[in-house]
PDB file of N, CA and C in Angstrom:
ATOM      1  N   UNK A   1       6.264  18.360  -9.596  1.00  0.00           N
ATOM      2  CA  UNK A   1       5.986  17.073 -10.176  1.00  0.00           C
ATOM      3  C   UNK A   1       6.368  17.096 -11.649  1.00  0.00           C
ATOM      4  N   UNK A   2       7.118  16.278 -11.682  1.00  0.00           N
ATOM      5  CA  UNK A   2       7.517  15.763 -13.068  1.00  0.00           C
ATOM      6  C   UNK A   2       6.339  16.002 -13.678  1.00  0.00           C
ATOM      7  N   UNK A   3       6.299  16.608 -15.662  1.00  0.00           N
ATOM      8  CA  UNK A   3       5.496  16.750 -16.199  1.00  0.00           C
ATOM      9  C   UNK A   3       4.549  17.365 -16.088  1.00  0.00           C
ATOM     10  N   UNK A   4       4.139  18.578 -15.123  1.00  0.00           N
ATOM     11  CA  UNK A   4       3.414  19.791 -14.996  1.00  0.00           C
ATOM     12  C   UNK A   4       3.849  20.902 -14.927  1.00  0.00           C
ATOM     13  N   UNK A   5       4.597  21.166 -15.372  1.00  0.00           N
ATOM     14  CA  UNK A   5       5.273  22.476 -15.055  1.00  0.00           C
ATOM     15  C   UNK A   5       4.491  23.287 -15.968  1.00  0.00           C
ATOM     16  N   UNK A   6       3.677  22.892 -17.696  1.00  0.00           N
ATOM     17  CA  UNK A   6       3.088  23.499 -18.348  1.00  0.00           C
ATOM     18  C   UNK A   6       1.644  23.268 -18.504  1.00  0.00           C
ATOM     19  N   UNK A   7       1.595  22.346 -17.576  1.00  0.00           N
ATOM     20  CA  UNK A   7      -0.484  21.689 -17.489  1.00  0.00           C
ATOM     21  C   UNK A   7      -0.850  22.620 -17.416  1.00  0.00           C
ATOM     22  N   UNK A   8      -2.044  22.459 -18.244  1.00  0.00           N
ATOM     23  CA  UNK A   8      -3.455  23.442 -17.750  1.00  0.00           C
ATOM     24  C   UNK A   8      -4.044  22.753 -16.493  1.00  0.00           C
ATOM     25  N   UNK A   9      -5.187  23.380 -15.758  1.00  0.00           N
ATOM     26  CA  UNK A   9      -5.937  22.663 -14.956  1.00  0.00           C
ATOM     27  C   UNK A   9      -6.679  22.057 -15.193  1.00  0.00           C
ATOM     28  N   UNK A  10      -7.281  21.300 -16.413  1.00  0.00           N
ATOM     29  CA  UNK A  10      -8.336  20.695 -16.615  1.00  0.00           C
ATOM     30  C   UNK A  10      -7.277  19.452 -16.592  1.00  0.00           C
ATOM     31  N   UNK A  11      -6.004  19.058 -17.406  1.00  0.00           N
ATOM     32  CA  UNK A  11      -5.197  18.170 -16.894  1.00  0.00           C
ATOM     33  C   UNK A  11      -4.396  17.634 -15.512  1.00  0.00           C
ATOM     34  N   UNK A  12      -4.242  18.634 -14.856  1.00  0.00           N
ATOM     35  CA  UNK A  12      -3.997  18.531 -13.365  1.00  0.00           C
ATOM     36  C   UNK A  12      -5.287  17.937 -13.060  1.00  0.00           C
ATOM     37  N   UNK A  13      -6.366  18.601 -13.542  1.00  0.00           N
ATOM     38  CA  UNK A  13      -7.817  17.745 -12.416  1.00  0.00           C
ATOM     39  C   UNK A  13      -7.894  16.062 -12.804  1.00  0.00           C
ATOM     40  N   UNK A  14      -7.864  15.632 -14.253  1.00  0.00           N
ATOM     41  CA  UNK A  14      -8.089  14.878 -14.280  1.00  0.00           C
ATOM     42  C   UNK A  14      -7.035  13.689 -14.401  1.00  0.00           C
ATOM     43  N   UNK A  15      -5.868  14.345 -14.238  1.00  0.00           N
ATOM     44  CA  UNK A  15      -4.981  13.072 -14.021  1.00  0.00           C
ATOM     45  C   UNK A  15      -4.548  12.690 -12.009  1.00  0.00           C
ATOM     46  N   UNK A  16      -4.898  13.787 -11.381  1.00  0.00           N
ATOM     47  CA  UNK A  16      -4.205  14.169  -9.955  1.00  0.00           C
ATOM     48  C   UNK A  16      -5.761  14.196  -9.064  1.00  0.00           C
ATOM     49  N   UNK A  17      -6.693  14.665  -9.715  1.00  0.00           N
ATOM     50  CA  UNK A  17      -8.311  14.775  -8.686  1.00  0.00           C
ATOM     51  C   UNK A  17      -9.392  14.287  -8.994  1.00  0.00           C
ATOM     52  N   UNK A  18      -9.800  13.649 -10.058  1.00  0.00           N
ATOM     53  CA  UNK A  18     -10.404  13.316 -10.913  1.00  0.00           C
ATOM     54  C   UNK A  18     -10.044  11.461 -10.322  1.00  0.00           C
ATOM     55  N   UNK A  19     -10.039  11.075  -9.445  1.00  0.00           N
ATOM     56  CA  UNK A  19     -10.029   9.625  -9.535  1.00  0.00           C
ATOM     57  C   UNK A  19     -10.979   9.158  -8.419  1.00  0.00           C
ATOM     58  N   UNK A  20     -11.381   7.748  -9.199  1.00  0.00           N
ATOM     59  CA  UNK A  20     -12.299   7.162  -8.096  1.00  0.00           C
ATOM     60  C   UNK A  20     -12.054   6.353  -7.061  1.00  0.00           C
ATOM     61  N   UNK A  21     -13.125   6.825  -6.196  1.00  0.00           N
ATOM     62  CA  UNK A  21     -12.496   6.384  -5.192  1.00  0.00           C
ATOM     63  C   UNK A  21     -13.701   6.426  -4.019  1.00  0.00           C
ATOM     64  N   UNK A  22     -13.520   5.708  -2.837  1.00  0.00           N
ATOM     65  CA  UNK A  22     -14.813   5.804  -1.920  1.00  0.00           C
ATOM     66  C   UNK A  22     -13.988   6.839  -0.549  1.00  0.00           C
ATOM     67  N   UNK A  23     -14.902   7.790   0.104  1.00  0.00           N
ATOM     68  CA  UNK A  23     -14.596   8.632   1.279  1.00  0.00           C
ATOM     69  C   UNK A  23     -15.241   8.249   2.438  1.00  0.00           C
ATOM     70  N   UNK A  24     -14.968   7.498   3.411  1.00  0.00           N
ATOM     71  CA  UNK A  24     -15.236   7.595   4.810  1.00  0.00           C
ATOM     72  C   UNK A  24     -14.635   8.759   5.708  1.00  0.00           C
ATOM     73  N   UNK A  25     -15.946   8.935   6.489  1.00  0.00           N
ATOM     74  CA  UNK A  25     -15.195   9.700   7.639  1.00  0.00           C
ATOM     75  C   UNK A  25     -15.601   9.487   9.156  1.00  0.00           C
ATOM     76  N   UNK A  26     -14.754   9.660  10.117  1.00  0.00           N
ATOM     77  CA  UNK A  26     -15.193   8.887  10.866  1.00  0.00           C
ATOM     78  C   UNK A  26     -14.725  10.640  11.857  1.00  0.00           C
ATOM     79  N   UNK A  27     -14.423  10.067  13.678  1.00  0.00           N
ATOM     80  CA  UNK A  27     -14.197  11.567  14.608  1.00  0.00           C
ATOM     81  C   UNK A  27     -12.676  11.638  14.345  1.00  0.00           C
ATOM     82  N   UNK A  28     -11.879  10.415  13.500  1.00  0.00           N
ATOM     83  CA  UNK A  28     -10.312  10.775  13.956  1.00  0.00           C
ATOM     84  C   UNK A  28      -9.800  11.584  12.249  1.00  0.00           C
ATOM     85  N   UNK A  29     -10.393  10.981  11.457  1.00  0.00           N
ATOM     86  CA  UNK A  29      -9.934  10.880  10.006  1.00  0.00           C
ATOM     87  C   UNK A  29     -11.243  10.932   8.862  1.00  0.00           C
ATOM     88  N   UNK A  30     -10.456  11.365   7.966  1.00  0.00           N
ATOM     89  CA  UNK A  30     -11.040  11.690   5.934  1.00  0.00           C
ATOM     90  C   UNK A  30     -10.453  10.379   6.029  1.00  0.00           C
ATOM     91  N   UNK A  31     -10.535   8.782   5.166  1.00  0.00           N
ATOM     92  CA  UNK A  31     -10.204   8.423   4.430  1.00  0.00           C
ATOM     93  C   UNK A  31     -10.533   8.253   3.221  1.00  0.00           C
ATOM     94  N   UNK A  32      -9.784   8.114   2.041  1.00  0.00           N
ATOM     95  CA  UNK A  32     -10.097   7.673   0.952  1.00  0.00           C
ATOM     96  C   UNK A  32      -8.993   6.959   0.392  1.00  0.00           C
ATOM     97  N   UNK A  33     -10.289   5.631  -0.270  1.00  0.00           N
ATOM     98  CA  UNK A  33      -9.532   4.616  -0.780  1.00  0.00           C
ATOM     99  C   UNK A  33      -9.907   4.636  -2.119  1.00  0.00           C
ATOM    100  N   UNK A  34      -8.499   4.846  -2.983  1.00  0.00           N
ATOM    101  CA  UNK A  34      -8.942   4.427  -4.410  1.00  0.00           C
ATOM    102  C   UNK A  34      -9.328   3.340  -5.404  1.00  0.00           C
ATOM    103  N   UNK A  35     -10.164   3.510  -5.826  1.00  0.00           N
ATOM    104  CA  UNK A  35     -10.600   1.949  -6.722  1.00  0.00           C
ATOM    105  C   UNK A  35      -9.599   1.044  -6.920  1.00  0.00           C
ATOM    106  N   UNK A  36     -10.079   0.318  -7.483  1.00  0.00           N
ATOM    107  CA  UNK A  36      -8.982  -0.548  -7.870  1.00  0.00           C
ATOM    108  C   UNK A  36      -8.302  -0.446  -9.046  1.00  0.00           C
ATOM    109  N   UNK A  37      -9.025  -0.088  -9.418  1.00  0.00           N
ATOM    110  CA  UNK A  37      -8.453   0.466 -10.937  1.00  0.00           C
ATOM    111  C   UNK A  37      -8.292   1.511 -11.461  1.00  0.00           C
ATOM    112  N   UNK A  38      -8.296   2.252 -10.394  1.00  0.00           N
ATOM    113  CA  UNK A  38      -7.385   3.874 -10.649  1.00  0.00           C
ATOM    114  C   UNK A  38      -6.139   4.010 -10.504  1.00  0.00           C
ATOM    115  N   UNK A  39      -5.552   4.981 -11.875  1.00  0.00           N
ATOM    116  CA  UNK A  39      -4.187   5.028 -11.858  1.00  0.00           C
ATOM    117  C   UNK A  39      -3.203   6.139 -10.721  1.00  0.00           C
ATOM    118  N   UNK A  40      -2.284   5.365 -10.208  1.00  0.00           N
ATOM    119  CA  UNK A  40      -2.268   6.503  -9.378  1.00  0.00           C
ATOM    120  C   UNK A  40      -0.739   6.697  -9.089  1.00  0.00           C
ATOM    121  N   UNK A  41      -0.111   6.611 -10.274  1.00  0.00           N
ATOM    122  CA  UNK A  41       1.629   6.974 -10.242  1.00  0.00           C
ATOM    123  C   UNK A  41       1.823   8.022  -9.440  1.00  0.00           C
ATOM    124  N   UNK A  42       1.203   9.022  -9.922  1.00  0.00           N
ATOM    125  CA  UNK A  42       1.767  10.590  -9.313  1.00  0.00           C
ATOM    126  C   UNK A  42       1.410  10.564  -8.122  1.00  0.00           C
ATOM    127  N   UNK A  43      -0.454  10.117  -7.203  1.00  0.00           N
ATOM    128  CA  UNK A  43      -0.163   9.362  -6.264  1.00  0.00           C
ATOM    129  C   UNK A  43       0.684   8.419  -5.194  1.00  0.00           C
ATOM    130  N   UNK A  44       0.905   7.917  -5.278  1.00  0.00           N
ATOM    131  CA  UNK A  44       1.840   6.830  -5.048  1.00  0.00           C
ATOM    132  C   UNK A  44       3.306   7.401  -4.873  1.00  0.00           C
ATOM    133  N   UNK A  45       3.779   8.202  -5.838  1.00  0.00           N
ATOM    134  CA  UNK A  45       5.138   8.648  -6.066  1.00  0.00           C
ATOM    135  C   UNK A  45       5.021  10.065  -4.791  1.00  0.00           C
ATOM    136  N   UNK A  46       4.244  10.514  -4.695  1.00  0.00           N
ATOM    137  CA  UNK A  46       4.046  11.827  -3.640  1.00  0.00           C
ATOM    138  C   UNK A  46       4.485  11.652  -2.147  1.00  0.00           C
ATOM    139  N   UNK A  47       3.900  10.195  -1.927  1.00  0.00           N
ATOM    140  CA  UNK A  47       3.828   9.598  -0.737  1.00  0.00           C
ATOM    141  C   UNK A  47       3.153  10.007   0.293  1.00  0.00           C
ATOM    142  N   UNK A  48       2.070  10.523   0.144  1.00  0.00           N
ATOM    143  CA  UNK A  48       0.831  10.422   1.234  1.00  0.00           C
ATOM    144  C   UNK A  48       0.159   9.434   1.272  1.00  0.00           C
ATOM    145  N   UNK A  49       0.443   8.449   0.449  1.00  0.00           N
ATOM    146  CA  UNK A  49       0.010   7.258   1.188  1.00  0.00           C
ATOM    147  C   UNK A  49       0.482   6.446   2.364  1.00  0.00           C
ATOM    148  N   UNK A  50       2.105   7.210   2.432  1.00  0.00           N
ATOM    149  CA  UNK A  50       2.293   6.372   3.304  1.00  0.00           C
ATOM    150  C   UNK A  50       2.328   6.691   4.988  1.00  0.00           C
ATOM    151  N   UNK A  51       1.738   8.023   5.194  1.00  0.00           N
ATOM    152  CA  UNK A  51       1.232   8.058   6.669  1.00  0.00           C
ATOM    153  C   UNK A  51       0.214   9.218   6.287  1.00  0.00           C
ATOM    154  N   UNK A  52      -1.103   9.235   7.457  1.00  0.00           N
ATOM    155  CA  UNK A  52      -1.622  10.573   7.289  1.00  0.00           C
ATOM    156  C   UNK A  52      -1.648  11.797   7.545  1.00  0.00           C
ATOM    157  N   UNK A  53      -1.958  12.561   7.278  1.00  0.00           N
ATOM    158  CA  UNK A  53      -1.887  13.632   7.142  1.00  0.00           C
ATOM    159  C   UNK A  53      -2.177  14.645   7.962  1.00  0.00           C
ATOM    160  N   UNK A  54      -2.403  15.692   8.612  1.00  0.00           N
ATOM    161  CA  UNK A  54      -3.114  16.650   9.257  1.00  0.00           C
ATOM    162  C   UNK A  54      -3.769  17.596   8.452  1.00  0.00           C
ATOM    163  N   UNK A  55      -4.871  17.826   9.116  1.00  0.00           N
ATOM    164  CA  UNK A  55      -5.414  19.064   8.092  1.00  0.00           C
ATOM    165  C   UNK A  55      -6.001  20.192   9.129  1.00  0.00           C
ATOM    166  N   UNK A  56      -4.937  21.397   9.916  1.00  0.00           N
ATOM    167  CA  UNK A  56      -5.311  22.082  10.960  1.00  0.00           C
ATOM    168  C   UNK A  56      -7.065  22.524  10.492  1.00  0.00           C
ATOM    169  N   UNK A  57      -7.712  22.866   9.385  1.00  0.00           N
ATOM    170  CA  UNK A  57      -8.975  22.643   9.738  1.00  0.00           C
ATOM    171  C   UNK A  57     -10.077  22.359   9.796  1.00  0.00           C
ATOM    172  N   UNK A  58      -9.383  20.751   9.729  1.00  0.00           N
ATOM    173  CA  UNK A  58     -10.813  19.573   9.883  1.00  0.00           C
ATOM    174  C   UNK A  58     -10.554  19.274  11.475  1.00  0.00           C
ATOM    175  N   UNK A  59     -10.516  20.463  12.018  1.00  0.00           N
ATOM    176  CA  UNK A  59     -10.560  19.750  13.977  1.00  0.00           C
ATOM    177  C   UNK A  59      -9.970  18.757  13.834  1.00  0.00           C
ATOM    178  N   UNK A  60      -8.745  18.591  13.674  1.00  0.00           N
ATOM    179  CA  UNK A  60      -8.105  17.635  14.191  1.00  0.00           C
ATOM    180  C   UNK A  60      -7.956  16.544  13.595  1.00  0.00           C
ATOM    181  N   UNK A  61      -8.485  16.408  12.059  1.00  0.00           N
ATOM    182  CA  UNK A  61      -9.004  15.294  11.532  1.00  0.00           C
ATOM    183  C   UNK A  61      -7.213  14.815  10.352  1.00  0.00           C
ATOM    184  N   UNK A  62      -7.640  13.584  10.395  1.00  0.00           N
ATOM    185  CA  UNK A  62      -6.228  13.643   9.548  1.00  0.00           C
ATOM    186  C   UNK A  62      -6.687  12.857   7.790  1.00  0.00           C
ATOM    187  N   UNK A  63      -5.769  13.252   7.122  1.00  0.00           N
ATOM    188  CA  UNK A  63      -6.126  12.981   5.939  1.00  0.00           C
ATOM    189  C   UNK A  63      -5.330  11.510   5.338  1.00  0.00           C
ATOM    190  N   UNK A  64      -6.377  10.408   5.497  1.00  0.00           N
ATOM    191  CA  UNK A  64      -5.250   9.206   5.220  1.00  0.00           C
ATOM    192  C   UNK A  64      -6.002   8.263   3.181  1.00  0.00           C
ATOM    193  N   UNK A  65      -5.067   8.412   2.805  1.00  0.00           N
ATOM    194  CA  UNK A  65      -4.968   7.859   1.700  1.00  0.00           C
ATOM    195  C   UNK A  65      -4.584   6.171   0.816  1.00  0.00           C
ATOM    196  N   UNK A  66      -5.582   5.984   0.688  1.00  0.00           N
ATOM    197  CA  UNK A  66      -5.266   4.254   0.366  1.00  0.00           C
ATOM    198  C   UNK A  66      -5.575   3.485  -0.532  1.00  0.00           C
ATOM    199  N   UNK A  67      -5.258   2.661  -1.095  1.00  0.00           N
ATOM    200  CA  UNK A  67      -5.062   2.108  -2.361  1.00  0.00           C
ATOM    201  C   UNK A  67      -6.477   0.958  -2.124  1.00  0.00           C
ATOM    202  N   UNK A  68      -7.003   0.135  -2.953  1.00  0.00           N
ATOM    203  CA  UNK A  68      -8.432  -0.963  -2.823  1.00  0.00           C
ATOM    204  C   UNK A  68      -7.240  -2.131  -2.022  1.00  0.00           C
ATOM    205  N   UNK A  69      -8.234  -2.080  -0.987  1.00  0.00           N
ATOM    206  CA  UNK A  69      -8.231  -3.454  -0.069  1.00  0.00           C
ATOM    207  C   UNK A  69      -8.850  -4.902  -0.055  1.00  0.00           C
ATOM    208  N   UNK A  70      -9.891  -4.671  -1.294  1.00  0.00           N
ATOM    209  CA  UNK A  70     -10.050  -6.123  -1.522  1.00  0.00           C
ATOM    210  C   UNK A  70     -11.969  -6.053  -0.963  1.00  0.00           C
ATOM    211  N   UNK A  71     -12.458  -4.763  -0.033  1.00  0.00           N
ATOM    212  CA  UNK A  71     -13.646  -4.894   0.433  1.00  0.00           C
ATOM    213  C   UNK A  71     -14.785  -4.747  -0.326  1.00  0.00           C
TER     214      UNK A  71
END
């Protein structure tokens, strides 16, 4: 990713993990949807938002990522 090649981790956390956001989980999937007003270039630019994910071990569970829907 553009612009980390020399981050510390306290900048990786809070520009990349550090955002808000609400977590449901349900038997198929993790989701999390980010606020509305979280910035989320490096997000966004990664592209796991745009299908989900697998995570061999959440049993099967997949990891889906999403921007505020308005709820």
């Amino acid at each position: 990713m553009r612009g980390y090649a020399d981050a510390h981790a306290r900048q990786i956390f809070r520009d990349l993990v550090n955002l808000p956001a609400q977590v449901r989980l349900t038997e198929k999937e993790v989701r999390v949807e980010f606020h509305r007003r979280a910035h989320l270039p490096i997000v966004l630019a990664s592209g796991l938002c745009d299908h989900p994910v697998p995570i061999p071990w959440w049993e099967g569970r997949r990891l889906r990522l999403t921007t505020y829907n308005g709820r």
